[in-house]
C-alpha atoms as a PDB file:
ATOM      1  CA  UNK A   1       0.000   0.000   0.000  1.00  0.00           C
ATOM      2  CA  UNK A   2       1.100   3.356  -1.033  1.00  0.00           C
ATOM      3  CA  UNK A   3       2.485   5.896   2.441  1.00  0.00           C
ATOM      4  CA  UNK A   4      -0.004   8.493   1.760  1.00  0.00           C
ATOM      5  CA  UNK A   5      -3.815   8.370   0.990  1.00  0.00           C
ATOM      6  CA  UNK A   6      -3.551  10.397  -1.455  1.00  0.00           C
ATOM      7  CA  UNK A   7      -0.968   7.980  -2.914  1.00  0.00           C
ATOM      8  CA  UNK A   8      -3.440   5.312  -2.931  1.00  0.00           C
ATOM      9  CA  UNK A   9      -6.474   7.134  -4.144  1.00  0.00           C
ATOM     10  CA  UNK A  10      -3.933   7.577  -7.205  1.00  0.00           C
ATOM     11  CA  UNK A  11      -3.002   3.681  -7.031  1.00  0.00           C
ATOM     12  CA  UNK A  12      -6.307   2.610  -6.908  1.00  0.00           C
ATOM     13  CA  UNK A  13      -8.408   4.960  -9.162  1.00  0.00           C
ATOM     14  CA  UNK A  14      -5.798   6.382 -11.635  1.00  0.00           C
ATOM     15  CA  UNK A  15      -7.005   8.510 -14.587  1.00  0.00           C
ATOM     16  CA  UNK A  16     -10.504   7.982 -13.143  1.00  0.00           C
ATOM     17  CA  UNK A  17      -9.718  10.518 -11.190  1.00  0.00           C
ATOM     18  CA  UNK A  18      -9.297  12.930 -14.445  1.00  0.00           C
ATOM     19  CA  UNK A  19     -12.684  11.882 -15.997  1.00  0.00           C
ATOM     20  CA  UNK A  20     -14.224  12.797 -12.878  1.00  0.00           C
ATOM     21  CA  UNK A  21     -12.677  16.431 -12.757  1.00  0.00           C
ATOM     22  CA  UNK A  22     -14.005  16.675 -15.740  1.00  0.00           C
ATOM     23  CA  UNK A  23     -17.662  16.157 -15.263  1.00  0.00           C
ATOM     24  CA  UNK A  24     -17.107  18.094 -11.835  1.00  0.00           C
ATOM     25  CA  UNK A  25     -15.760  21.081 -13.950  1.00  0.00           C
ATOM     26  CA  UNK A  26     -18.417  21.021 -16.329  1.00  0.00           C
ATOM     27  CA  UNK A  27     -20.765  20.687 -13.642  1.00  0.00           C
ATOM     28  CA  UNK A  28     -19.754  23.783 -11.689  1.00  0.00           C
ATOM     29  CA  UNK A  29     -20.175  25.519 -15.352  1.00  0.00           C
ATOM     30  CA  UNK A  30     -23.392  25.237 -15.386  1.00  0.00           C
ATOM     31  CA  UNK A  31     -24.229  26.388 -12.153  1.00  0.00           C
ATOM     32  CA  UNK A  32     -24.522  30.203 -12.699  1.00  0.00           C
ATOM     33  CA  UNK A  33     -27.066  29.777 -15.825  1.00  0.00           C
ATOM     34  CA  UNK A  34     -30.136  29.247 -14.092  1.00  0.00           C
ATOM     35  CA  UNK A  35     -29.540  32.471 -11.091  1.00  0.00           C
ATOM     36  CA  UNK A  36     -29.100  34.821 -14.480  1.00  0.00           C
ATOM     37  CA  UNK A  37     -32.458  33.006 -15.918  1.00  0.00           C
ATOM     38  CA  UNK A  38     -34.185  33.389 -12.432  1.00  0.00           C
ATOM     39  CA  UNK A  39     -33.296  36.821 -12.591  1.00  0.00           C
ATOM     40  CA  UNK A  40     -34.222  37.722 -16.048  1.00  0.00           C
ATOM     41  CA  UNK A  41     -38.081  36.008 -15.614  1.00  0.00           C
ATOM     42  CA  UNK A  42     -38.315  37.878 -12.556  1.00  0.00           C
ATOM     43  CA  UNK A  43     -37.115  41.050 -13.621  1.00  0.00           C
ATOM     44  CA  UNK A  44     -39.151  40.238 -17.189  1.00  0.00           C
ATOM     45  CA  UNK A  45     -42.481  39.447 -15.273  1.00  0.00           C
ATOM     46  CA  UNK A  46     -42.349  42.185 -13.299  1.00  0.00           C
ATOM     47  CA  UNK A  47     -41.710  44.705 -16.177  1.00  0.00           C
ATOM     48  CA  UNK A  48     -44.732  43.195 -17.780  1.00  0.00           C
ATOM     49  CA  UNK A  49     -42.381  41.643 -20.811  1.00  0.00           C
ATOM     50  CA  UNK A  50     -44.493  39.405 -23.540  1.00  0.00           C
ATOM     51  CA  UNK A  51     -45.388  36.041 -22.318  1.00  0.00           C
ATOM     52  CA  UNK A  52     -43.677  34.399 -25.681  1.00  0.00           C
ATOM     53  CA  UNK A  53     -40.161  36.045 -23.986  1.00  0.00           C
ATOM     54  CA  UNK A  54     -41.369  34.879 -20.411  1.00  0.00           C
ATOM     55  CA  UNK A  55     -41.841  31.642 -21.468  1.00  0.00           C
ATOM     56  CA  UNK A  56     -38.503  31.119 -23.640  1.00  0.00           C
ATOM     57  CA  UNK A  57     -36.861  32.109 -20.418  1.00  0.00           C
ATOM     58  CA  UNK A  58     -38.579  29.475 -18.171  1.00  0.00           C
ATOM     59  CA  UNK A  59     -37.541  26.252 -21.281  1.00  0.00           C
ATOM     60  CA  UNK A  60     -34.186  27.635 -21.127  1.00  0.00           C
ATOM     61  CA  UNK A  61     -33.980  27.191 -17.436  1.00  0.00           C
ATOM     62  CA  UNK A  62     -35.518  23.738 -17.130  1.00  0.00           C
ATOM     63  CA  UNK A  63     -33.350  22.687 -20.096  1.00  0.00           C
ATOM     64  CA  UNK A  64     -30.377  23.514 -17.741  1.00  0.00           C
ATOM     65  CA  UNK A  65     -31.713  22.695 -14.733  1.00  0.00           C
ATOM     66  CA  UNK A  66     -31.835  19.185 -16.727  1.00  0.00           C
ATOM     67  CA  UNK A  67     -28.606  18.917 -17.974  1.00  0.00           C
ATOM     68  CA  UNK A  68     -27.109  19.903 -14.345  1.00  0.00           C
ATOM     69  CA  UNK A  69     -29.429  17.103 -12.925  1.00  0.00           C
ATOM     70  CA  UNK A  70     -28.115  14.199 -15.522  1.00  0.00           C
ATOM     71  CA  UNK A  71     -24.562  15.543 -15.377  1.00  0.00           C
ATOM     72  CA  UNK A  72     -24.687  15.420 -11.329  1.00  0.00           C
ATOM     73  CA  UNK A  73     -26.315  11.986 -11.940  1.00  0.00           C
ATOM     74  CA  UNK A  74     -23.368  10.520 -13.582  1.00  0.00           C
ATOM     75  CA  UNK A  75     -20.790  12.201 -11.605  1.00  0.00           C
ATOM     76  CA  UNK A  76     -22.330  10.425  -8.064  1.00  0.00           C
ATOM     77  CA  UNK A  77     -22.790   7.114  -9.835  1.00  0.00           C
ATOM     78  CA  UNK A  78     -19.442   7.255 -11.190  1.00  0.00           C
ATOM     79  CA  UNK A  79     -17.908   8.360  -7.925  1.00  0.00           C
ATOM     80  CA  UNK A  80     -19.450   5.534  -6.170  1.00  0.00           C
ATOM     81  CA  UNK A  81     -18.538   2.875  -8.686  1.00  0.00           C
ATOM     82  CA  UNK A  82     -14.870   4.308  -7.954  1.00  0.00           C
ATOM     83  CA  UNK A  83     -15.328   4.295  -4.325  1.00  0.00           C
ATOM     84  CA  UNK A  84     -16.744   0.744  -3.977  1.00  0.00           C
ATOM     85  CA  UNK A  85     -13.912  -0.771  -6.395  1.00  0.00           C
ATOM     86  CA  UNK A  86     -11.414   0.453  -3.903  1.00  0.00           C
ATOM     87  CA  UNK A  87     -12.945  -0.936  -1.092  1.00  0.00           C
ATOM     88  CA  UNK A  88     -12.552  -4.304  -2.710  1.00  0.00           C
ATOM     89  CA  UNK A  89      -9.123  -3.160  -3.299  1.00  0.00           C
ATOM     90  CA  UNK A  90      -8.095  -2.311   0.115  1.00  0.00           C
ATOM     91  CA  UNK A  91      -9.890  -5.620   1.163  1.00  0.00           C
ATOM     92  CA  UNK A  92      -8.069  -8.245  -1.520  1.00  0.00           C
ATOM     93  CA  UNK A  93      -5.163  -6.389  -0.145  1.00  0.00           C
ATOM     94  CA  UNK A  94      -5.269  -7.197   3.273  1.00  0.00           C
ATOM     95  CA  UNK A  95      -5.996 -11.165   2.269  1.00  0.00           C
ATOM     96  CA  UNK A  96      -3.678 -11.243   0.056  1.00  0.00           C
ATOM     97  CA  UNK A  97      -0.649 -10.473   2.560  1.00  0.00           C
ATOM     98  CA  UNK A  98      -1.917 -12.428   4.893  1.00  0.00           C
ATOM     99  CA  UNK A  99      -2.032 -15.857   2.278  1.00  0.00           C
ATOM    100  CA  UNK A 100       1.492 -14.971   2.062  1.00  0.00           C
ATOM    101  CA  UNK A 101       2.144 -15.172   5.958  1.00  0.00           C
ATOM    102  CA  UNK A 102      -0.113 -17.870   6.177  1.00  0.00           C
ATOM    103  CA  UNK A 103       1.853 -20.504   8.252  1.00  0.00           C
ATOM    104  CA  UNK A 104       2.023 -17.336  11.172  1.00  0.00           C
ATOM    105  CA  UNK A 105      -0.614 -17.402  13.638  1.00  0.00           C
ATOM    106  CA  UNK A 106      -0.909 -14.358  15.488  1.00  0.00           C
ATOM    107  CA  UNK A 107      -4.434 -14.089  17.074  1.00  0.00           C
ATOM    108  CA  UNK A 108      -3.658 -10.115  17.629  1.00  0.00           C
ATOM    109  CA  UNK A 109      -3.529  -9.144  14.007  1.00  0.00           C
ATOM    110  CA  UNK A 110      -6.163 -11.553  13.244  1.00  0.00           C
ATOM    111  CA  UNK A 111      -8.315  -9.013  15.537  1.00  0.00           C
ATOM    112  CA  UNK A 112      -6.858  -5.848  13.810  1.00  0.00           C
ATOM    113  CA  UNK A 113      -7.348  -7.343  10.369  1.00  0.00           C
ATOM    114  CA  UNK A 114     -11.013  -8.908  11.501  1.00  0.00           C
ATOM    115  CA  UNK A 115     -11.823  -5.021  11.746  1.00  0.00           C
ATOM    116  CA  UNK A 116     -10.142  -3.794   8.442  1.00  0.00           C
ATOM    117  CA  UNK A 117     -12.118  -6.038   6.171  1.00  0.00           C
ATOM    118  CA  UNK A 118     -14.880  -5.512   7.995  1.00  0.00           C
ATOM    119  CA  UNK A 119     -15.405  -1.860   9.183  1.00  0.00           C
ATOM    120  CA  UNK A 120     -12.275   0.301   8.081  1.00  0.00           C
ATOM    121  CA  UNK A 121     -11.884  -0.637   4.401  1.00  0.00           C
ATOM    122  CA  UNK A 122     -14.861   0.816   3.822  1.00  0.00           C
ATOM    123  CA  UNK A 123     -14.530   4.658   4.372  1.00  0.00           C
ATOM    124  CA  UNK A 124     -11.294   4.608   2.968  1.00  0.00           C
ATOM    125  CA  UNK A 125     -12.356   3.177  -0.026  1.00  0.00           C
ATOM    126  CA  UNK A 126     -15.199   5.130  -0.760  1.00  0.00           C
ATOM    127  CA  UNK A 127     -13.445   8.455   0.297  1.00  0.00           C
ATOM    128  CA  UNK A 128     -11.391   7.292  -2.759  1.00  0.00           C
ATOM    129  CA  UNK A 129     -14.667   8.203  -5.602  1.00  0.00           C
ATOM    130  CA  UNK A 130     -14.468  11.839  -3.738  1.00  0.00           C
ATOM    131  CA  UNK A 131     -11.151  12.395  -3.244  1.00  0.00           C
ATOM    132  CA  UNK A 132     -10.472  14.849  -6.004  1.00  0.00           C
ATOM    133  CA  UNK A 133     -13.820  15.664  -7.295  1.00  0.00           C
ATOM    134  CA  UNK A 134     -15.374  16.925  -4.474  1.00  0.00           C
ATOM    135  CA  UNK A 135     -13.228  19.528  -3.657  1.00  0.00           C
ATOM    136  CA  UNK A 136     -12.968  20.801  -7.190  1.00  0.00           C
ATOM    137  CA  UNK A 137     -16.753  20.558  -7.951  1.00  0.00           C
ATOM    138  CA  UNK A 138     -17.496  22.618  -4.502  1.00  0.00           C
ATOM    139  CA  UNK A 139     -15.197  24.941  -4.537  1.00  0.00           C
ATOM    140  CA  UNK A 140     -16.246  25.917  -8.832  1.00  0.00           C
ATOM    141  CA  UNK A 141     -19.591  26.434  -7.493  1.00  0.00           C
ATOM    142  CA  UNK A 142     -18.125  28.674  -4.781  1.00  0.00           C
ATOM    143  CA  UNK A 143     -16.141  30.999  -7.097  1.00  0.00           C
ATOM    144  CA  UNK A 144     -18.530  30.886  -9.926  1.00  0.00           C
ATOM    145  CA  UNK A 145     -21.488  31.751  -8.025  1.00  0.00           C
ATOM    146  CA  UNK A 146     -19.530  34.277  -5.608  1.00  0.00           C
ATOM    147  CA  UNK A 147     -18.207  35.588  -8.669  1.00  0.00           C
ATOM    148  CA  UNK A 148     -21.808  36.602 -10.113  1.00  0.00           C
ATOM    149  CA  UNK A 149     -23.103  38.007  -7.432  1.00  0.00           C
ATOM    150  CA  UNK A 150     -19.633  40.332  -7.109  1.00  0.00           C
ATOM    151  CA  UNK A 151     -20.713  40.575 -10.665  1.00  0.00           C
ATOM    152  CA  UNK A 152     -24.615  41.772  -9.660  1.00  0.00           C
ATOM    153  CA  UNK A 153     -24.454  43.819  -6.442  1.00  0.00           C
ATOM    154  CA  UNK A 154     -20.793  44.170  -5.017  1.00  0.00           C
ATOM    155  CA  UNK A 155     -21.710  45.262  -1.778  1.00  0.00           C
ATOM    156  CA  UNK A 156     -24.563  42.988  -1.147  1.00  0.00           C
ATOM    157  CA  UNK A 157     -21.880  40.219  -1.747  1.00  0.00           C
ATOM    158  CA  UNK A 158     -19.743  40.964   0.965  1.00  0.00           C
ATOM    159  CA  UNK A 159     -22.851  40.164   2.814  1.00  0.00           C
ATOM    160  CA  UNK A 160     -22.424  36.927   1.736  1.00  0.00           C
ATOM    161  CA  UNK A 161     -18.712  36.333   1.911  1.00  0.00           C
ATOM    162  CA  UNK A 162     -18.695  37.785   5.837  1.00  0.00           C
ATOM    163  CA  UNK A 163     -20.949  34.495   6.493  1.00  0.00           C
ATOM    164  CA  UNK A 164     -18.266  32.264   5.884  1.00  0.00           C
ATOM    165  CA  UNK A 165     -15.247  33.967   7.211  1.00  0.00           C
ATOM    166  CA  UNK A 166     -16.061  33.048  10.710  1.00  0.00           C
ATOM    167  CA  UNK A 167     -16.414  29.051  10.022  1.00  0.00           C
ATOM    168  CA  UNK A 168     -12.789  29.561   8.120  1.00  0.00           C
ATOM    169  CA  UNK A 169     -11.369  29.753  12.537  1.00  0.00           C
ATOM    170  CA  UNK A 170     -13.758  27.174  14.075  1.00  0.00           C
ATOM    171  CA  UNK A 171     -14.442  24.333  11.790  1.00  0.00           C
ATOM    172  CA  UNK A 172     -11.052  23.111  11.684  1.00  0.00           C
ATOM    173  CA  UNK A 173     -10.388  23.629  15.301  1.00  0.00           C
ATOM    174  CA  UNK A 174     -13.407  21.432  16.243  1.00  0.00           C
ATOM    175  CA  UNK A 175     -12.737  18.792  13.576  1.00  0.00           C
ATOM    176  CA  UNK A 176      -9.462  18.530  15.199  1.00  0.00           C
ATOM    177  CA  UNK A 177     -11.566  17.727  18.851  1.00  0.00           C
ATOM    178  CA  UNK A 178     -13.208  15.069  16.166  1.00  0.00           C
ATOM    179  CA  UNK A 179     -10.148  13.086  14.646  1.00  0.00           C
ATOM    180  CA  UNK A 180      -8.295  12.759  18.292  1.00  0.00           C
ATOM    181  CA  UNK A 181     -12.015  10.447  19.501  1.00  0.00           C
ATOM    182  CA  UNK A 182     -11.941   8.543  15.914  1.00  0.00           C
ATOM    183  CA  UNK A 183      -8.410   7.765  16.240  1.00  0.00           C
ATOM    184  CA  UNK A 184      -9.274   6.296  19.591  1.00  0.00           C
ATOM    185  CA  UNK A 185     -12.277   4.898  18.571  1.00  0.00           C
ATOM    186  CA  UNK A 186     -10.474   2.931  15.744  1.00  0.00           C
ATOM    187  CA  UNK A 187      -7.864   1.395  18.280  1.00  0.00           C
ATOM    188  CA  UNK A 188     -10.575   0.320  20.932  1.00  0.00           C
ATOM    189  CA  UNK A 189     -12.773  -1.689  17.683  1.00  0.00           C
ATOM    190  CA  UNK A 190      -9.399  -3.347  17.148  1.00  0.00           C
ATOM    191  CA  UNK A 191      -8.887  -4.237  20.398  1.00  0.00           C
ATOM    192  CA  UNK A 192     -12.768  -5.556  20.780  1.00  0.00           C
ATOM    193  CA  UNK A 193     -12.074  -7.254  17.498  1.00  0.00           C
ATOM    194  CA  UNK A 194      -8.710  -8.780  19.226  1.00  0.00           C
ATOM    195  CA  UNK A 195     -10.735  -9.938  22.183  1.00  0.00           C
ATOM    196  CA  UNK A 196     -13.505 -11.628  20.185  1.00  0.00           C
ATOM    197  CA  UNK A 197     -10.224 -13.820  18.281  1.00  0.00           C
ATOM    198  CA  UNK A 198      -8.294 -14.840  21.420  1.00  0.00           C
ATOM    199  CA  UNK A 199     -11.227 -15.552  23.249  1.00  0.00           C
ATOM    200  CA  UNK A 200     -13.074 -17.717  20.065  1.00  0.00           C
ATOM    201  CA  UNK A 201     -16.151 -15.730  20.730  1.00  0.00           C
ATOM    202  CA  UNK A 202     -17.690 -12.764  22.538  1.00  0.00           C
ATOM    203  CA  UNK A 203     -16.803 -13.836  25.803  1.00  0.00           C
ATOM    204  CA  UNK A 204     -16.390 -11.455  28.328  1.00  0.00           C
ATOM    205  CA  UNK A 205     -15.164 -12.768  31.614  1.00  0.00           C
ATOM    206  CA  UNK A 206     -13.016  -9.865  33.110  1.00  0.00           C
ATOM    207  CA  UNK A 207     -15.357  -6.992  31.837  1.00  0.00           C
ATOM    208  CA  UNK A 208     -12.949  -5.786  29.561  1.00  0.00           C
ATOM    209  CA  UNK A 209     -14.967  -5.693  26.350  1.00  0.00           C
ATOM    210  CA  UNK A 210     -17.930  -4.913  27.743  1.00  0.00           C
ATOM    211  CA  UNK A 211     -15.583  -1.321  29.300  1.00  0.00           C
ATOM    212  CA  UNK A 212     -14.559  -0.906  25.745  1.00  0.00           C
ATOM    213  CA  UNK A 213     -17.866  -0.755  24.340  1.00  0.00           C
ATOM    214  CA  UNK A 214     -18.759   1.778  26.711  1.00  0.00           C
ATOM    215  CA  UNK A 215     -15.476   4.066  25.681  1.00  0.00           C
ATOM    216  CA  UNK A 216     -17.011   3.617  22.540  1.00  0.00           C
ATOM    217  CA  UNK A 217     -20.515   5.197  22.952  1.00  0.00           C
ATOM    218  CA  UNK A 218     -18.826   7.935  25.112  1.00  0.00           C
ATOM    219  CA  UNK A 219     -16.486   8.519  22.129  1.00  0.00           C
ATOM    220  CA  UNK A 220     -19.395   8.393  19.254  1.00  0.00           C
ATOM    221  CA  UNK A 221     -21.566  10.635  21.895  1.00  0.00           C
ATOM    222  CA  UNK A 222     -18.560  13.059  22.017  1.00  0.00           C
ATOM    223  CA  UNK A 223     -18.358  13.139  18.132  1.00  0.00           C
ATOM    224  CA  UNK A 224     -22.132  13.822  17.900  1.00  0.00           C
ATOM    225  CA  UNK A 225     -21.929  16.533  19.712  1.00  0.00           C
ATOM    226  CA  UNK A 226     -19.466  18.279  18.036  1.00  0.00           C
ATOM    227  CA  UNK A 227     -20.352  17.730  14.769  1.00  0.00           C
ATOM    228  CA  UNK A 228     -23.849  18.434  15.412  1.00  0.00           C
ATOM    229  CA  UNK A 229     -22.840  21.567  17.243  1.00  0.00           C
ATOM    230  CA  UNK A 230     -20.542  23.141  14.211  1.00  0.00           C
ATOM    231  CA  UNK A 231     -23.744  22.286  12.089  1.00  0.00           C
ATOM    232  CA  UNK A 232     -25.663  24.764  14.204  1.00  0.00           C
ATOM    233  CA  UNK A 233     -23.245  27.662  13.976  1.00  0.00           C
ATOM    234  CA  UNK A 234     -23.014  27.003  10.203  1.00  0.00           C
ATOM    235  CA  UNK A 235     -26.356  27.085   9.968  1.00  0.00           C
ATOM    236  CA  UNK A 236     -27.187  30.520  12.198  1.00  0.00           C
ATOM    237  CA  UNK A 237     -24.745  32.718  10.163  1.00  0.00           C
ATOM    238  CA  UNK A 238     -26.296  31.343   6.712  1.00  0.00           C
ATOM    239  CA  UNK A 239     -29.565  32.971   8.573  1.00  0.00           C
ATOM    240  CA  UNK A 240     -27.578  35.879   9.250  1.00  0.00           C
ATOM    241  CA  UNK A 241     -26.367  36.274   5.241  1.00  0.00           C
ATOM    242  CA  UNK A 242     -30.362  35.783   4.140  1.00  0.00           C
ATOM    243  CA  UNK A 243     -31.153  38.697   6.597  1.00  0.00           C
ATOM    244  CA  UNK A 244     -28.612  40.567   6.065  1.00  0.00           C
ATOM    245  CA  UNK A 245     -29.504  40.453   2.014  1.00  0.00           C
ATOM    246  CA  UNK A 246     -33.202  40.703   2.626  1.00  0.00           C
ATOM    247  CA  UNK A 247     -32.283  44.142   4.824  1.00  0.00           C
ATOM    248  CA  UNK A 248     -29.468  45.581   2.371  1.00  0.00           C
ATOM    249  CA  UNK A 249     -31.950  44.379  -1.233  1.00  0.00           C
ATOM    250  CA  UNK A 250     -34.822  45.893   0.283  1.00  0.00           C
ATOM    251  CA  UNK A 251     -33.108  49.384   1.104  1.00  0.00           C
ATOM    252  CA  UNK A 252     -31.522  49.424  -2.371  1.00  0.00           C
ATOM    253  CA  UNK A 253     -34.689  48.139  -4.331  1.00  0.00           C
ATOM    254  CA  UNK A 254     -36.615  51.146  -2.312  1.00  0.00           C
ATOM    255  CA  UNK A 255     -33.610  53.764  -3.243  1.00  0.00           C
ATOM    256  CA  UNK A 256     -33.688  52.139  -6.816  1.00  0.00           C
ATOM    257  CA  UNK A 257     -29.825  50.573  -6.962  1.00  0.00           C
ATOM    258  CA  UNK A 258     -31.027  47.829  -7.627  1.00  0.00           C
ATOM    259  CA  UNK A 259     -33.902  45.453  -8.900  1.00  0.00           C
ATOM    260  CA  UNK A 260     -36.383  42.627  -7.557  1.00  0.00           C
ATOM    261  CA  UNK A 261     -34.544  40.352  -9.996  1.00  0.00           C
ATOM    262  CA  UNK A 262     -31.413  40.676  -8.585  1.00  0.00           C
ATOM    263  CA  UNK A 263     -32.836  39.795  -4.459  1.00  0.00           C
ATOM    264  CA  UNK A 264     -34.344  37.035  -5.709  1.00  0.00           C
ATOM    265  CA  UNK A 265     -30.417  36.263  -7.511  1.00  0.00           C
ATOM    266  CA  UNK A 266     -28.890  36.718  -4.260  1.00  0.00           C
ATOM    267  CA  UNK A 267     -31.745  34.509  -2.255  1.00  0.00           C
ATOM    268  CA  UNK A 268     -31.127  31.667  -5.177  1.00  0.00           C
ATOM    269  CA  UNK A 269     -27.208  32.263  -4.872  1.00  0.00           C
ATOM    270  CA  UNK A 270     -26.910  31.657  -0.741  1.00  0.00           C
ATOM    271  CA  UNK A 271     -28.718  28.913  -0.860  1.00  0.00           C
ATOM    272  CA  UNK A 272     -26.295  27.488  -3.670  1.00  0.00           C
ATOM    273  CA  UNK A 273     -23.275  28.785  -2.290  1.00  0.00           C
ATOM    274  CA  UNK A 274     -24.281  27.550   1.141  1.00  0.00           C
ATOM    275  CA  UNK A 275     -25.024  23.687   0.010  1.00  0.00           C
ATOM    276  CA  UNK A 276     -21.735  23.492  -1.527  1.00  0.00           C
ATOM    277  CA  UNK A 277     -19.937  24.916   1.454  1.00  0.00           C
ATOM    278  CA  UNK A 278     -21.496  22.481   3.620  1.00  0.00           C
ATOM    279  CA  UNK A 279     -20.554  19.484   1.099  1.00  0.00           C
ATOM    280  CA  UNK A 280     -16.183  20.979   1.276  1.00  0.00           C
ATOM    281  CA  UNK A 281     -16.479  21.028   4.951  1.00  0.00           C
ATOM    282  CA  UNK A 282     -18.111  17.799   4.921  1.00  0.00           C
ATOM    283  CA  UNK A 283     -15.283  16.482   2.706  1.00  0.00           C
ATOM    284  CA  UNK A 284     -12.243  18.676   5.132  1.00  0.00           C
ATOM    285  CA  UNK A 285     -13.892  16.238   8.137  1.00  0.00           C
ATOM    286  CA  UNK A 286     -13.820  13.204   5.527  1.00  0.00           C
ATOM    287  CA  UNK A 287      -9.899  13.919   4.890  1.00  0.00           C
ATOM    288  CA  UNK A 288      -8.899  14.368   8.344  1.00  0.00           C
ATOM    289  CA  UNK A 289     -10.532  11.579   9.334  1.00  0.00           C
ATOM    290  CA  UNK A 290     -10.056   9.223   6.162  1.00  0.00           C
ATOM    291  CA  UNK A 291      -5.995  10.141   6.815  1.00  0.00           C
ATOM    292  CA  UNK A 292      -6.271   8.936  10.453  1.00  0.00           C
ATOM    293  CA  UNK A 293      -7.725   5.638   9.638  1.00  0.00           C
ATOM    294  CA  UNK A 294      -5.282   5.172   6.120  1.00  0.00           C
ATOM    295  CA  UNK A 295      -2.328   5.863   8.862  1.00  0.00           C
ATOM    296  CA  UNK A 296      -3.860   3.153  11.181  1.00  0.00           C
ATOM    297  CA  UNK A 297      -4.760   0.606   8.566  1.00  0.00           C
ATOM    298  CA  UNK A 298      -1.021   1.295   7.013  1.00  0.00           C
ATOM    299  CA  UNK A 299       0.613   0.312  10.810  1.00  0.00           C
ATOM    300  CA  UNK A 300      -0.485  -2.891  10.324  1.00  0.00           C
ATOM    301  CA  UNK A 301       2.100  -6.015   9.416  1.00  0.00           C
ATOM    302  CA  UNK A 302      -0.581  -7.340   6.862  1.00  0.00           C
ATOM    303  CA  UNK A 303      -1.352  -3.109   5.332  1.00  0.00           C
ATOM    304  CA  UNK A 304       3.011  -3.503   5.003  1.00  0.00           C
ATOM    305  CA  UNK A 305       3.117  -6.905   3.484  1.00  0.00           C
ATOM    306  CA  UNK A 306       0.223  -5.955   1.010  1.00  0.00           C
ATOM    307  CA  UNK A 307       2.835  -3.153  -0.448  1.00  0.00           C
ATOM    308  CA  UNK A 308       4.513  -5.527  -2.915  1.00  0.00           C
ATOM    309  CA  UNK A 309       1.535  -8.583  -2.650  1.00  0.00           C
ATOM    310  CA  UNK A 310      -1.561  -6.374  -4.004  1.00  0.00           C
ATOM    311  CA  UNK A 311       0.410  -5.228  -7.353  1.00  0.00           C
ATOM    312  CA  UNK A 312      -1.449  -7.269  -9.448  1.00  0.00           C
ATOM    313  CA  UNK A 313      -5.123  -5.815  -7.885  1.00  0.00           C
ATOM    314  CA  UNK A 314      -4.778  -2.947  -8.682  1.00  0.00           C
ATOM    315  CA  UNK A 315      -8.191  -2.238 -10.829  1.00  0.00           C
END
């Protein structure tokens, strides 16, 4: 296995990974088209425009609503395809290093490798289908939409970009809080997994397991609560950016600076820019905590023995 996870999302998935930039930079393209078309039927309805025009406006925006629906279809199906044919990478891996060592018994890394196959391979290997595509498909939409609305109402758009500055400070710090419990977490599943090996069955004489379970819930508890507690703040300063618009739009649709059209741009644009900022923060947490278990999973004496072994599975 490669020393980096980025190293083996290249290993595993290849020029995949370029085919899927693709369709996420072609996906990101057409984002912006249907906030302009929003705003031109608004702006055309309300200056009493013919209904022929009106009309021509609303099939141009369902034809590219369309083809941003089918091309988003075929990027997730493709990502997932990727993802699940490196899980059965990472998994093929691990047996095939350990058919080399066969005629070793060690009941320990039976445990540790009982909870690879079972419950680690699998978020690494599906972080794999994301890996490159996520990033570059969220942060397109970012720009390109920020970029419009710069493009609309300047000032109205630093509304919008003083949302986000304050979850640039907190989200990493409490994702941080997050990776130090899943690291631990990780170990203790190993070490239940060890138990259940030696022992030849979930027997639990001296308490030990059943202590370990319990570290767990206190550890998945912790994790909820963080997570669920950066989703709030996120959340409360999006409300903040629609209130701040709705406050700033109205004063310079009364003061005519602007036009209806262009609220209803801005309204449309947070609510795009904020989906796709939820989906890269979502991916930062997947990283940090996809590298912790890669690092765990590559401490292993059957991850180091797969290194030269799994050559020939590589998909």
């Amino acid at each position: 296995m490669p020393n980096s996870l980025y190293r083996f999302v290249w290993r595993v998935s290849g020029l995949h990974q370029v085919a899927i930039a693709a369709l996420s930079i072609l996906l990101f393209l057409l984002g912006t088209v249907p906030l302009e078309l929003q705003r031109r039927i608004i702006n055309s309805a309300t200056d009493q425009a013919p209904l022929r025009s009106i009309a021509l406006l609303v099939a141009l925006y369902l034809s590219c609503v369309l083809m941003e629906g089918l091309v988003k279809l075929a990027l997730n199906i493709y990502r997932n395809w990727i993802g699940e044919r490196s899980v059965r990478w990472l998994r093929r891996a691990i047996f095939t290093a350990d058919a080399g060592d066969a005629e070793v018994v060690d009941m320990a890394r039976e445990g540790v490798e009982l909870s690879i196959v079972i419950a680690e391979a699998e978020p690494i290997g599906d972080f794999v289908g994301t890996a490159i595509s996520e990033p570059l498909l969220q942060a397109g939409i970012l720009v390109s939409v920020t970029g419009y609305l710069i493009y609309l109402q300047p000032l109205m758009a630093l509304v919008v970009v003083l949302v986000f500055c304050p979850q640039l400070g907190f989200v990493p710090l409490m994702q941080s809080a997050i990776n130090r419990r899943v690291g631990e977490k990780i170990g203790i599943t190993r070490e239940i997994s060890t138990g259940i090996v030696n022992r030849g069955g979930a027997h639990d004489p001296d308490g030990r397991q059943r202590s370990r379970i319990e570290r767990i819930f206190t550890l998945n508890m912790g994790i909820y609560k963080i997570k669920f507690s950066m989703n709030f703040f996120m959340n409360f300063l999006t409300q903040l950016g629609y209130a701040g618009i709705f406050a700033l739009g109205g004063y310079f649709v009364i003061t005519g600076r602007t036009e209806i059209g262009t609220i209803a741009a801005f309204v449309a644009g947070l609510g795009k820019i904020n989906d796709p900022w939820g989906d890269l923060v979502d991916w930062y947490r997947a990283v940090k905590v996809t590298q912790v278990k890669y690092a765990m999973v590559l401490s292993t004496p059957s991850a180091a023995g797969a290194i030269v072994r799994a050559e020939a599975l590589v998909p």
